[in-house]
C-alpha atoms as a PDB file:
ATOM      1  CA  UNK A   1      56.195  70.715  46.892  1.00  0.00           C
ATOM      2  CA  UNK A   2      59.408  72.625  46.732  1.00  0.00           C
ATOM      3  CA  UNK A   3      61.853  73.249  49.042  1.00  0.00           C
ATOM      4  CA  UNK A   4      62.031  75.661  51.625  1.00  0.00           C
ATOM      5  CA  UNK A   5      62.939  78.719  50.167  1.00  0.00           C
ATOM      6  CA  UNK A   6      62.530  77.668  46.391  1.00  0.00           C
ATOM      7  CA  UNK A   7      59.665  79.087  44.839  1.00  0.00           C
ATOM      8  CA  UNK A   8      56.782  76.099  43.733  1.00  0.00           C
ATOM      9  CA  UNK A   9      56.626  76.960  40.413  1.00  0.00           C
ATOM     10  CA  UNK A  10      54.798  73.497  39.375  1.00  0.00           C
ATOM     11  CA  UNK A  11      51.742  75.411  38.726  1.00  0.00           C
ATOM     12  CA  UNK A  12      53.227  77.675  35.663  1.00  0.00           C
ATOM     13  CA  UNK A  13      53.492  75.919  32.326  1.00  0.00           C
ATOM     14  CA  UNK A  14      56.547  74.571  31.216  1.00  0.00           C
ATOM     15  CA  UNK A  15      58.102  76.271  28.323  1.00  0.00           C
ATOM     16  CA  UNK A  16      59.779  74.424  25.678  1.00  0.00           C
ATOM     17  CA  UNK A  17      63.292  74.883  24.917  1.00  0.00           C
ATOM     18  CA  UNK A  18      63.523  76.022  21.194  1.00  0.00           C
ATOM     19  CA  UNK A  19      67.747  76.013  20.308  1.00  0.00           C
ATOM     20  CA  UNK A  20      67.798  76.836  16.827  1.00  0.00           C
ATOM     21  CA  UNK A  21      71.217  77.778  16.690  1.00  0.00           C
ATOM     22  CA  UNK A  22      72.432  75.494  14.337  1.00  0.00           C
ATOM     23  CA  UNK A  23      70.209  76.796  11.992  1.00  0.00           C
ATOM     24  CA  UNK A  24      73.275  79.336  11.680  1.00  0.00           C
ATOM     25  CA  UNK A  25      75.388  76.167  10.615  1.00  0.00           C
ATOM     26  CA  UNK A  26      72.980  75.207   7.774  1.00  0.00           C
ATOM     27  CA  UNK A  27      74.311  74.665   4.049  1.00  0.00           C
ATOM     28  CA  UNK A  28      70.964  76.386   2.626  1.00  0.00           C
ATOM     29  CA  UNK A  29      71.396  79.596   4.371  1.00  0.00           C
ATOM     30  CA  UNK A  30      71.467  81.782   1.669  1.00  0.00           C
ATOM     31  CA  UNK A  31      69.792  79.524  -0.849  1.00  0.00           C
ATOM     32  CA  UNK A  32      66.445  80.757  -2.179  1.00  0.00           C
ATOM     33  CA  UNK A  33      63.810  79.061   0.617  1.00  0.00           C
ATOM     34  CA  UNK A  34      61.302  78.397  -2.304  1.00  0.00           C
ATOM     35  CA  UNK A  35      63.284  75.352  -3.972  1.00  0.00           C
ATOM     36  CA  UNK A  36      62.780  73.807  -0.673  1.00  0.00           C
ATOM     37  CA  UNK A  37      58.828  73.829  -1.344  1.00  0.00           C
ATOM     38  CA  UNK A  38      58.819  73.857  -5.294  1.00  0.00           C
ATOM     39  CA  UNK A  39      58.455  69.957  -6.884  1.00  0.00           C
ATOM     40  CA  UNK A  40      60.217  70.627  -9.783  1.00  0.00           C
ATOM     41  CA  UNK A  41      63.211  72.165  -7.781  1.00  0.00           C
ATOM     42  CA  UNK A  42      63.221  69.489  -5.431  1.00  0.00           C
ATOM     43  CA  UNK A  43      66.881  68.047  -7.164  1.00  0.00           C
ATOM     44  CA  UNK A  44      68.393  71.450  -6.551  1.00  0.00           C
ATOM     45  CA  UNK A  45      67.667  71.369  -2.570  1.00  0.00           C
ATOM     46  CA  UNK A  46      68.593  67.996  -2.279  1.00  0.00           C
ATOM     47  CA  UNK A  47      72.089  69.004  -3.769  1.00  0.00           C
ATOM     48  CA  UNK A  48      72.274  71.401  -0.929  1.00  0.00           C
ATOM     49  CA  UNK A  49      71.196  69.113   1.695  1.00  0.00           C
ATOM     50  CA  UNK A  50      73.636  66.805   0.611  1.00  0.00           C
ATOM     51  CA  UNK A  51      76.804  68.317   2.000  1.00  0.00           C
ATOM     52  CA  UNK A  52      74.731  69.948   5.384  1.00  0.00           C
ATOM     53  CA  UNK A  53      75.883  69.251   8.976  1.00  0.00           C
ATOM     54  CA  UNK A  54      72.599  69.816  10.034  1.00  0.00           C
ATOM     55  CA  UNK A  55      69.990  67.593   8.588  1.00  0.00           C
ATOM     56  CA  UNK A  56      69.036  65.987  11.488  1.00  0.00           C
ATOM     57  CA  UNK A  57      67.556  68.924  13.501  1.00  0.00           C
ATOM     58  CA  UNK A  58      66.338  70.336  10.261  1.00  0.00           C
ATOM     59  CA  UNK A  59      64.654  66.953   9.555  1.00  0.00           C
ATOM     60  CA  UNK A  60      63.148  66.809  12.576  1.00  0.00           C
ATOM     61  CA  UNK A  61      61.859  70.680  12.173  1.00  0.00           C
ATOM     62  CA  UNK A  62      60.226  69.589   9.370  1.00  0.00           C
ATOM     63  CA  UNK A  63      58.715  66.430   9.881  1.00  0.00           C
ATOM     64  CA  UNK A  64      54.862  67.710   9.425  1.00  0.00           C
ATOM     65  CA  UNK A  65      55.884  70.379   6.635  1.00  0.00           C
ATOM     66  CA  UNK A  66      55.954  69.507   2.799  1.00  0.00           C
ATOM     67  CA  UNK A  67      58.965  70.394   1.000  1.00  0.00           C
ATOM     68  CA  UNK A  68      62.705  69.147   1.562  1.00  0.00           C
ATOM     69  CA  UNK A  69      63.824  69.204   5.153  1.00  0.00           C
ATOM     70  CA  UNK A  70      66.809  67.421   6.600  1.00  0.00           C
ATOM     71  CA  UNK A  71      67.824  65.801   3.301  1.00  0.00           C
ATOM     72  CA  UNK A  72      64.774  63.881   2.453  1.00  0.00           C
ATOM     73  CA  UNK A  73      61.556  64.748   0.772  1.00  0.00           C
ATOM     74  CA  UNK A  74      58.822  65.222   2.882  1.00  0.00           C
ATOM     75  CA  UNK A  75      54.722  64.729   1.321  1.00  0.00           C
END
């Protein structure tokens, strides 16, 4: 129950709080995306990754997503 004079809004859904703002920050911003997804490539992006202040969010981002995300190899 809220409080007097504070709308209830318990019955709206919740929306989730996307911050992808350090996806500004990221060391592949300019790379070609499809190394990221491309096997044979998968050396290249990993040489980007390397030097990224950013490969935890991205990891996480990526989690469910083959290709190279955060650093690591994901299959």
């Amino acid at each position: 129950m809220a409080a007097k004079g504070v709308p209830d809004n318990s019955h709206k859904p919740k929306r989730l709080r996307t911050n992808t703002n350090w996806q500004e920050h990221a060391a592949c911003l300019n790379a070609d995306p499809r190394i990221f997804f491309d096997t044979k490539r998968f050396a290249d992006a990993l040489l980007i990754c390397r030097e990224c202040p950013v490969q935890k969010p991205c990891g996480q981002l990526g989690r469910n997503v083959e290709g190279v995300w955060g650093g690591r190899v994901h299959q």
